[in-house]
C-alpha atoms as a PDB file:
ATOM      1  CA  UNK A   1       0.000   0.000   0.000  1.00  0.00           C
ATOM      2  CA  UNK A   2       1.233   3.051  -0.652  1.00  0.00           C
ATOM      3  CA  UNK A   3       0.898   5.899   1.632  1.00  0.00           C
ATOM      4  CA  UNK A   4      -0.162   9.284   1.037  1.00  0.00           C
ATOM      5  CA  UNK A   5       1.591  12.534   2.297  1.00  0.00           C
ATOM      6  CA  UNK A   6       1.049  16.167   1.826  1.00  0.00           C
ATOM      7  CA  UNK A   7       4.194  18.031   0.129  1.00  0.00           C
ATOM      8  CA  UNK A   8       4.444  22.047  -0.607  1.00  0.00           C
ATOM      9  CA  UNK A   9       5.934  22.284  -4.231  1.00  0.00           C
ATOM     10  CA  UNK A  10       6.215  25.476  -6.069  1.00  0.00           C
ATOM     11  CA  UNK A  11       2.869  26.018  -8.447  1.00  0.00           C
ATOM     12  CA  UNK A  12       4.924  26.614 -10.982  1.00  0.00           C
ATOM     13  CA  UNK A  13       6.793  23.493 -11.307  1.00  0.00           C
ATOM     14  CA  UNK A  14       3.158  21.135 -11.150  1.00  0.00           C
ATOM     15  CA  UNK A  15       2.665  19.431 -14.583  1.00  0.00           C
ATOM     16  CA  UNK A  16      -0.466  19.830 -16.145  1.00  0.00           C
ATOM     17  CA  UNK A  17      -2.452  16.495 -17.661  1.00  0.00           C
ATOM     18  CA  UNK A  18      -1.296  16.282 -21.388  1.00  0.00           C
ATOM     19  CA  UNK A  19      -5.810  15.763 -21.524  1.00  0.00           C
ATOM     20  CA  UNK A  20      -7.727  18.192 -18.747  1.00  0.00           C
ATOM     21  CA  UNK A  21     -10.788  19.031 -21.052  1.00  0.00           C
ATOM     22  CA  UNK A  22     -11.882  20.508 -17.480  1.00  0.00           C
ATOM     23  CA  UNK A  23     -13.196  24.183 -17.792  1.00  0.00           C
ATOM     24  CA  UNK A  24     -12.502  27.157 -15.016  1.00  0.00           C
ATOM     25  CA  UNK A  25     -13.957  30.200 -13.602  1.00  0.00           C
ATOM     26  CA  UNK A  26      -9.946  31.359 -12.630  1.00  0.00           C
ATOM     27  CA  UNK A  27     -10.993  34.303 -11.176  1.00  0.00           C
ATOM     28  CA  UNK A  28     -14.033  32.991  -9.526  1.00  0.00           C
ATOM     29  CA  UNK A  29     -11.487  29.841  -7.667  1.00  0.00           C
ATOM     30  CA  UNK A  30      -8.926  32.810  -6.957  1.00  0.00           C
ATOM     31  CA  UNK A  31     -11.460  34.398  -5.229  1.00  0.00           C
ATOM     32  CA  UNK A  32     -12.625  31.624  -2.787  1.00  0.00           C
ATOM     33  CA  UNK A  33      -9.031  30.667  -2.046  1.00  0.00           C
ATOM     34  CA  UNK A  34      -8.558  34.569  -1.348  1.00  0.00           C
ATOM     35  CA  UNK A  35     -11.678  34.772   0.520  1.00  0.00           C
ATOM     36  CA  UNK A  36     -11.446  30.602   2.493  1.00  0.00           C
ATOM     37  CA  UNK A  37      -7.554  30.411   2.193  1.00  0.00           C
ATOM     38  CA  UNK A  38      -6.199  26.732   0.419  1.00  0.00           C
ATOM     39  CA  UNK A  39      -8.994  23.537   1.247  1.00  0.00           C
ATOM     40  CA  UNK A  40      -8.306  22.006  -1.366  1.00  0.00           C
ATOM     41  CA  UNK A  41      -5.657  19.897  -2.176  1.00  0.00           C
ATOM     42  CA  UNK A  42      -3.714  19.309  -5.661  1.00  0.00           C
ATOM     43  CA  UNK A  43      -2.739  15.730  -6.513  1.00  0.00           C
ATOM     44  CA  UNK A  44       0.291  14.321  -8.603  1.00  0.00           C
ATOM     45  CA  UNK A  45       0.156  10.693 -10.112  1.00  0.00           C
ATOM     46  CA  UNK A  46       3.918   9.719  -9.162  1.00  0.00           C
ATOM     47  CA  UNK A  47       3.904   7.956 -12.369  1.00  0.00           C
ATOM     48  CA  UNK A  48       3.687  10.505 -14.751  1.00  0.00           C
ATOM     49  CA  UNK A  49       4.426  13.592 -12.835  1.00  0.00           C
ATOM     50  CA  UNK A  50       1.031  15.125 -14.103  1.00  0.00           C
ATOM     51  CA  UNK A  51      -1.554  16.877 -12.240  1.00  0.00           C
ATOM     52  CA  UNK A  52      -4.533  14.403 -11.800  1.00  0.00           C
ATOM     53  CA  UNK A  53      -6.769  17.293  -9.643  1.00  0.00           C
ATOM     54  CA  UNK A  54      -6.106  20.619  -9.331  1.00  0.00           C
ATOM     55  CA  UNK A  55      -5.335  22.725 -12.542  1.00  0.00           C
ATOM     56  CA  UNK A  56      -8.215  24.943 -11.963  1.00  0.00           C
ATOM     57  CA  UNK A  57      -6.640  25.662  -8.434  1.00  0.00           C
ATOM     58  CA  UNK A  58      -2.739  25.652  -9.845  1.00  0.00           C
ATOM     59  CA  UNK A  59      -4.455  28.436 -12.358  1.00  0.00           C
ATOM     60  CA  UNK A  60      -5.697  30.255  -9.662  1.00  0.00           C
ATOM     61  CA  UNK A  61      -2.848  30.739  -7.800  1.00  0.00           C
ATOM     62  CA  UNK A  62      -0.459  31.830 -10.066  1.00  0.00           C
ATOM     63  CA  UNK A  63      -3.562  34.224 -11.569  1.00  0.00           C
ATOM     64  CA  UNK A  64      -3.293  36.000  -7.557  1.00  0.00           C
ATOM     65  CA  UNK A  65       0.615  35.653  -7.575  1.00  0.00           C
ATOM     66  CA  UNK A  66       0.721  37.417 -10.804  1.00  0.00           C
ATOM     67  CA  UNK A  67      -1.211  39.812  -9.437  1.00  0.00           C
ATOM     68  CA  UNK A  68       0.834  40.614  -6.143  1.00  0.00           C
ATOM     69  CA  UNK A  69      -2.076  39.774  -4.460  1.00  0.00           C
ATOM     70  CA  UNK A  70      -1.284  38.671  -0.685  1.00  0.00           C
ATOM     71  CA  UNK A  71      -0.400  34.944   0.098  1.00  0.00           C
ATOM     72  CA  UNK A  72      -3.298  33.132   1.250  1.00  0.00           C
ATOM     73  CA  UNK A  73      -3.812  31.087   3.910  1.00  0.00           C
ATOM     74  CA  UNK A  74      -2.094  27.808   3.652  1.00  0.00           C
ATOM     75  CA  UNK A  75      -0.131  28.824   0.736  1.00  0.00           C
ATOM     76  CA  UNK A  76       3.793  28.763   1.791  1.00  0.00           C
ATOM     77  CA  UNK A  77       5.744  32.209   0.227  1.00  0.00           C
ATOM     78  CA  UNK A  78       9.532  31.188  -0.048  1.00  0.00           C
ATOM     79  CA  UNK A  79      12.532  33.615   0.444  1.00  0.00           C
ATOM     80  CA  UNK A  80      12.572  34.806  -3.255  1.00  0.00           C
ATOM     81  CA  UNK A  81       9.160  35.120  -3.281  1.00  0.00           C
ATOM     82  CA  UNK A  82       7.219  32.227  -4.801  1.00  0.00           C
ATOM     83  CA  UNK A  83       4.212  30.137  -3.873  1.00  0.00           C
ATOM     84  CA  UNK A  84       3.908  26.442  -3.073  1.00  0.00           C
ATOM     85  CA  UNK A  85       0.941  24.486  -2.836  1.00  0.00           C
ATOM     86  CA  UNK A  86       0.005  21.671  -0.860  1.00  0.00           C
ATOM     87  CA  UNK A  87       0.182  18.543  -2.684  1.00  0.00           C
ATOM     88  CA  UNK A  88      -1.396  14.721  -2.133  1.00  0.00           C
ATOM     89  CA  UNK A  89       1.246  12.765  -2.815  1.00  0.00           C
ATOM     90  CA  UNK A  90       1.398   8.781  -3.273  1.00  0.00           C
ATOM     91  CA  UNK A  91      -0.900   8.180  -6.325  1.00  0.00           C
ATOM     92  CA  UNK A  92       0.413   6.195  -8.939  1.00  0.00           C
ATOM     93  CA  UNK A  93      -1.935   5.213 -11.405  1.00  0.00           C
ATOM     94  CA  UNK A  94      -1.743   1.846 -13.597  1.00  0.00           C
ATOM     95  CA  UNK A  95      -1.699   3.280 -16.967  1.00  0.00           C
ATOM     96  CA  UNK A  96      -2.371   6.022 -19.528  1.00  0.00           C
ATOM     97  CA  UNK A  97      -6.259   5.124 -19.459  1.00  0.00           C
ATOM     98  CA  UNK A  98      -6.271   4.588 -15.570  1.00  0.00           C
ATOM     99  CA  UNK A  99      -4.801   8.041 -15.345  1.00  0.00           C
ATOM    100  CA  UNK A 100      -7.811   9.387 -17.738  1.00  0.00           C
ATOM    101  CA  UNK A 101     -10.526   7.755 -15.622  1.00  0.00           C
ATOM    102  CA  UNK A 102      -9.210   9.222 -12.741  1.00  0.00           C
ATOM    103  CA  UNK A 103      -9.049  12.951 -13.825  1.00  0.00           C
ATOM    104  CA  UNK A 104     -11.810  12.948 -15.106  1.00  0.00           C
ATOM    105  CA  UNK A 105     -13.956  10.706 -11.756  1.00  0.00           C
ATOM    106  CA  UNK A 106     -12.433  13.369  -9.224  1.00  0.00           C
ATOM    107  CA  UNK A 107     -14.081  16.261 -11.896  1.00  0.00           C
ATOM    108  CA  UNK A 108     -16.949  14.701 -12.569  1.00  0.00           C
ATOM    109  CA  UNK A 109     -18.224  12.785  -9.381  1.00  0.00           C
ATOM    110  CA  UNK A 110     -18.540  15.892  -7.480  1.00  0.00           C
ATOM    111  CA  UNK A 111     -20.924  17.873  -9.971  1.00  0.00           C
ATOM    112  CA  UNK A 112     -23.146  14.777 -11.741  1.00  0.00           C
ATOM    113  CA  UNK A 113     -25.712  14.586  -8.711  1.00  0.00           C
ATOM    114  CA  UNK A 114     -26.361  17.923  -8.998  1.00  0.00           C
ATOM    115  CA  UNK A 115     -27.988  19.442  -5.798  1.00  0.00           C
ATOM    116  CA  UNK A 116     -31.459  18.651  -3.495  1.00  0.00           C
ATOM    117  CA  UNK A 117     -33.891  21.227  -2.561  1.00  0.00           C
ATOM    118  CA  UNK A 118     -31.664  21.986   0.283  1.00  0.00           C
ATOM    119  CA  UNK A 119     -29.694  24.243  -2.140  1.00  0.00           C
ATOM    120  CA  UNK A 120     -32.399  27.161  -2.075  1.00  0.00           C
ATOM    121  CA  UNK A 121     -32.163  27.583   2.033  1.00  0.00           C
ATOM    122  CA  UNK A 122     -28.860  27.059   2.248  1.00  0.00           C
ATOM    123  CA  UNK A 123     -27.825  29.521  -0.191  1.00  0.00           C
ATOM    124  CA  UNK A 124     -31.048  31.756   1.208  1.00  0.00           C
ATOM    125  CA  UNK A 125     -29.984  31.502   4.632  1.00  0.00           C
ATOM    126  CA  UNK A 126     -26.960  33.700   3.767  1.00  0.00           C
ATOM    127  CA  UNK A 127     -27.198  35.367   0.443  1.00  0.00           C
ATOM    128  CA  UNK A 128     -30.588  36.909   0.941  1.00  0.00           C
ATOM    129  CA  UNK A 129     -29.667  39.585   3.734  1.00  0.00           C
ATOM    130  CA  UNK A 130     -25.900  39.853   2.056  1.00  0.00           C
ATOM    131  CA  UNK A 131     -25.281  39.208  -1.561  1.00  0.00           C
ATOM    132  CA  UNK A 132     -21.517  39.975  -1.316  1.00  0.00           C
ATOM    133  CA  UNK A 133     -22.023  36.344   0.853  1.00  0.00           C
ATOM    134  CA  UNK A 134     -21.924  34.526  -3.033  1.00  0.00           C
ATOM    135  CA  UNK A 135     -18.555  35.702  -3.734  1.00  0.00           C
ATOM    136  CA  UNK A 136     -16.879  32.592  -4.689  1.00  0.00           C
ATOM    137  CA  UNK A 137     -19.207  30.134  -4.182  1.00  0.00           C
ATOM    138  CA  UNK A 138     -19.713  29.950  -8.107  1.00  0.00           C
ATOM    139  CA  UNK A 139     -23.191  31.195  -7.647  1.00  0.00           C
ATOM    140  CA  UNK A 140     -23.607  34.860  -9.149  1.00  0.00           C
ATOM    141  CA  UNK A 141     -26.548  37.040  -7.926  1.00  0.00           C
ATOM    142  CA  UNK A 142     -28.141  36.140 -10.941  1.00  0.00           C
ATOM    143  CA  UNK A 143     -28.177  32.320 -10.528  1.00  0.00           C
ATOM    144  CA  UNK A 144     -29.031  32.948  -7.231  1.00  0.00           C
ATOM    145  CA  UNK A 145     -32.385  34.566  -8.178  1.00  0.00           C
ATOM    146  CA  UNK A 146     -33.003  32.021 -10.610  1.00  0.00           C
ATOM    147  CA  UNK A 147     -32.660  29.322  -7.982  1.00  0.00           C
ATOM    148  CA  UNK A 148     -35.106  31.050  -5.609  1.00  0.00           C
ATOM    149  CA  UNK A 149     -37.416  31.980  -8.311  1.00  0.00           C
ATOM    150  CA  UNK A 150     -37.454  27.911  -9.128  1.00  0.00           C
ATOM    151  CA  UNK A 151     -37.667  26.873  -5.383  1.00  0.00           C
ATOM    152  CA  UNK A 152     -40.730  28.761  -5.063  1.00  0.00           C
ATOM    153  CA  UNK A 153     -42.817  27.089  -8.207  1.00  0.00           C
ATOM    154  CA  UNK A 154     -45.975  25.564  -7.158  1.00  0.00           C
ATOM    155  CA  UNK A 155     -45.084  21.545  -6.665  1.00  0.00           C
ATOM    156  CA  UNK A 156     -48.753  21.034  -9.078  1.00  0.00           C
ATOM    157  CA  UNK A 157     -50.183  20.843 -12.749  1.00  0.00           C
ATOM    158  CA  UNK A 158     -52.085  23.697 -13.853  1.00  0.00           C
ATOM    159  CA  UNK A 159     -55.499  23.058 -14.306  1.00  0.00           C
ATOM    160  CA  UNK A 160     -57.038  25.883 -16.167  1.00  0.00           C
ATOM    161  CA  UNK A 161     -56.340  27.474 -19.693  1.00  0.00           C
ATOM    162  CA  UNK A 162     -54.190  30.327 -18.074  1.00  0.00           C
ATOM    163  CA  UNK A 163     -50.303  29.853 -17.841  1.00  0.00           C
ATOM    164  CA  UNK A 164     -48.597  29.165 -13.883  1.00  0.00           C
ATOM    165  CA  UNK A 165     -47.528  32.229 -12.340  1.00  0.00           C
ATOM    166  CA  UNK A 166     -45.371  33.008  -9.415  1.00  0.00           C
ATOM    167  CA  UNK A 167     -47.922  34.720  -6.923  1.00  0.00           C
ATOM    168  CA  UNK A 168     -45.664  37.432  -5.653  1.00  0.00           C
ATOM    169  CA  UNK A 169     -47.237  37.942  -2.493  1.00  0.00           C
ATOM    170  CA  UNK A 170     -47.585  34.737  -0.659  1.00  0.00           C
ATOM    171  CA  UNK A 171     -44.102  33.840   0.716  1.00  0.00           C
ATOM    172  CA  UNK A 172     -43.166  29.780   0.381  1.00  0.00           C
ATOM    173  CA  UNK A 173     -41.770  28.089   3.436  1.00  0.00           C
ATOM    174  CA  UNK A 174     -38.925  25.763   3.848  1.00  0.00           C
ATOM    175  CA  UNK A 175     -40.814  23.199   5.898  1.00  0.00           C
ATOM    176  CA  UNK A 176     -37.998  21.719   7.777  1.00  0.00           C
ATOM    177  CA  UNK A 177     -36.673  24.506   8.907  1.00  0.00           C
ATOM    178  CA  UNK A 178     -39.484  27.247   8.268  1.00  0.00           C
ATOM    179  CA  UNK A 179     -36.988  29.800   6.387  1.00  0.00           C
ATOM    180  CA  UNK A 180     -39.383  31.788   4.354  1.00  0.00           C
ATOM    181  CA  UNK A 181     -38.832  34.052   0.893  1.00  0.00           C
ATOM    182  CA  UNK A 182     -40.815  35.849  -2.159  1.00  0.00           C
ATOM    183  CA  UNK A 183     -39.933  37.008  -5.222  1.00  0.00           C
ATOM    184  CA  UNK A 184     -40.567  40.737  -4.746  1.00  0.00           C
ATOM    185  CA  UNK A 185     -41.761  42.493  -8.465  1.00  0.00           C
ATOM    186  CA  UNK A 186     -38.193  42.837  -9.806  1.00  0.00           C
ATOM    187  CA  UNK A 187     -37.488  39.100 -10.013  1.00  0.00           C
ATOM    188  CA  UNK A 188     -35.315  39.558  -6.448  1.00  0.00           C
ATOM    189  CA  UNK A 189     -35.065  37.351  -3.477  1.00  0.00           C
ATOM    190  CA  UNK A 190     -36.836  38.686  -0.303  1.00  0.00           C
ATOM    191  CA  UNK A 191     -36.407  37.542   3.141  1.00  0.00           C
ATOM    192  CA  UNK A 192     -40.179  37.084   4.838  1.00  0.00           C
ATOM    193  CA  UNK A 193     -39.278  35.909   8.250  1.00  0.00           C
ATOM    194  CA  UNK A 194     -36.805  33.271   9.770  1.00  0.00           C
ATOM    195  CA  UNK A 195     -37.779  31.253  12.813  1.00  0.00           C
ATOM    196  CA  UNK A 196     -35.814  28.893  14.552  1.00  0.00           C
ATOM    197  CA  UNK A 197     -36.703  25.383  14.871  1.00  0.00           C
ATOM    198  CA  UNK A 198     -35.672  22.733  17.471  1.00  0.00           C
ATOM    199  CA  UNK A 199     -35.087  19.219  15.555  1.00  0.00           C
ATOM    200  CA  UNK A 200     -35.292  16.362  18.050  1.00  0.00           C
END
């Protein structure tokens, strides 16, 4: 078995994939690192030398570095000035193909479910009274609206001729937890009233 271990290594020496046909908001990653510090870590397969996770993040950093933006927390700034990035160590994949399955299972496996209906309060909870809350979450003030404007859809069929419609007045409530919103006249997200619920 081979064990895994956590290394700092300059960004700029990590390898990129030969393949990553994964897409990045740079600026919106840079952002949450700035914002969070660095929770997530980059990993090497010791086979190839290659990043298997973490180009969006390697990106990132250097994008903030370039920048002479300040070092964030978790990053390590050497003597003359460079960053390095905590780095899983200990992977070593089979093969070429292995190697391809992988990058693209620690990409993919963490977006395919999607999200539950938990999304909307979570998101509400926070966002709602301070929008500046979404800042590198990957959720813009526009999504967010969307979202909330979806959560609050009548769960039924229409039964007459005329189109649904969002009834702007009646708030909907979260039922677990009894967070309640509208959609004010200008498609935005207001907060009706919170109460606090004891779960057993």
């Amino acid at each position: 078995m081979a064990r895994r271990r956590l290394e700092y290594v300059n960004i700029d020496d990590l390898q990129d994939a030969d393949e990553n046909p994964k897409l990045h908001d740079v600026v919106e990653i840079w952002h949450s690192i700035a914002r969070h510090g660095f929770a997530d870590v980059i990993a090497v397969d010791e086979r190839t030398g290659q990043l298997l996770a973490g180009h969006g993040r390697k990106e990132a950093l250097q994008w903030g570095h370039n920048l002479g933006a300040a070092t964030p927390d978790g990053i390590v700034r050497t003597k003359d000035g460079n960053w390095q990035a905590p780095v899983l160590r200990g992977v070593r994949t089979a093969n070429d193909a292995e190697a391809a399955a992988l990058l693209v299972s620690l990409n993919q496996l963490t977006i395919a479910p999607g999200w539950d209906e938990g999304l909307a309060h979570l998101l509400g909870q926070y966002a709602t009274a301070d929008p500046e809350w979404l800042t590198g979450t990957g959720f813009s003030s526009e999504t967010f609206a969307a979202l909330m404007a979806e959560a609050a859809e009548p769960d039924f069929e229409p039964t007459g001729d005329e189109p649904p419609r969002l009834d702007q007045r009646n708030p909907t409530t979260c039922p677990q937890c009894s967070y309640s919103w509208r959609i004010d006249a200008g498609g935005n997200v207001e907060t009706v009233e919170v109460v606090a619920v004891e779960h057993a």
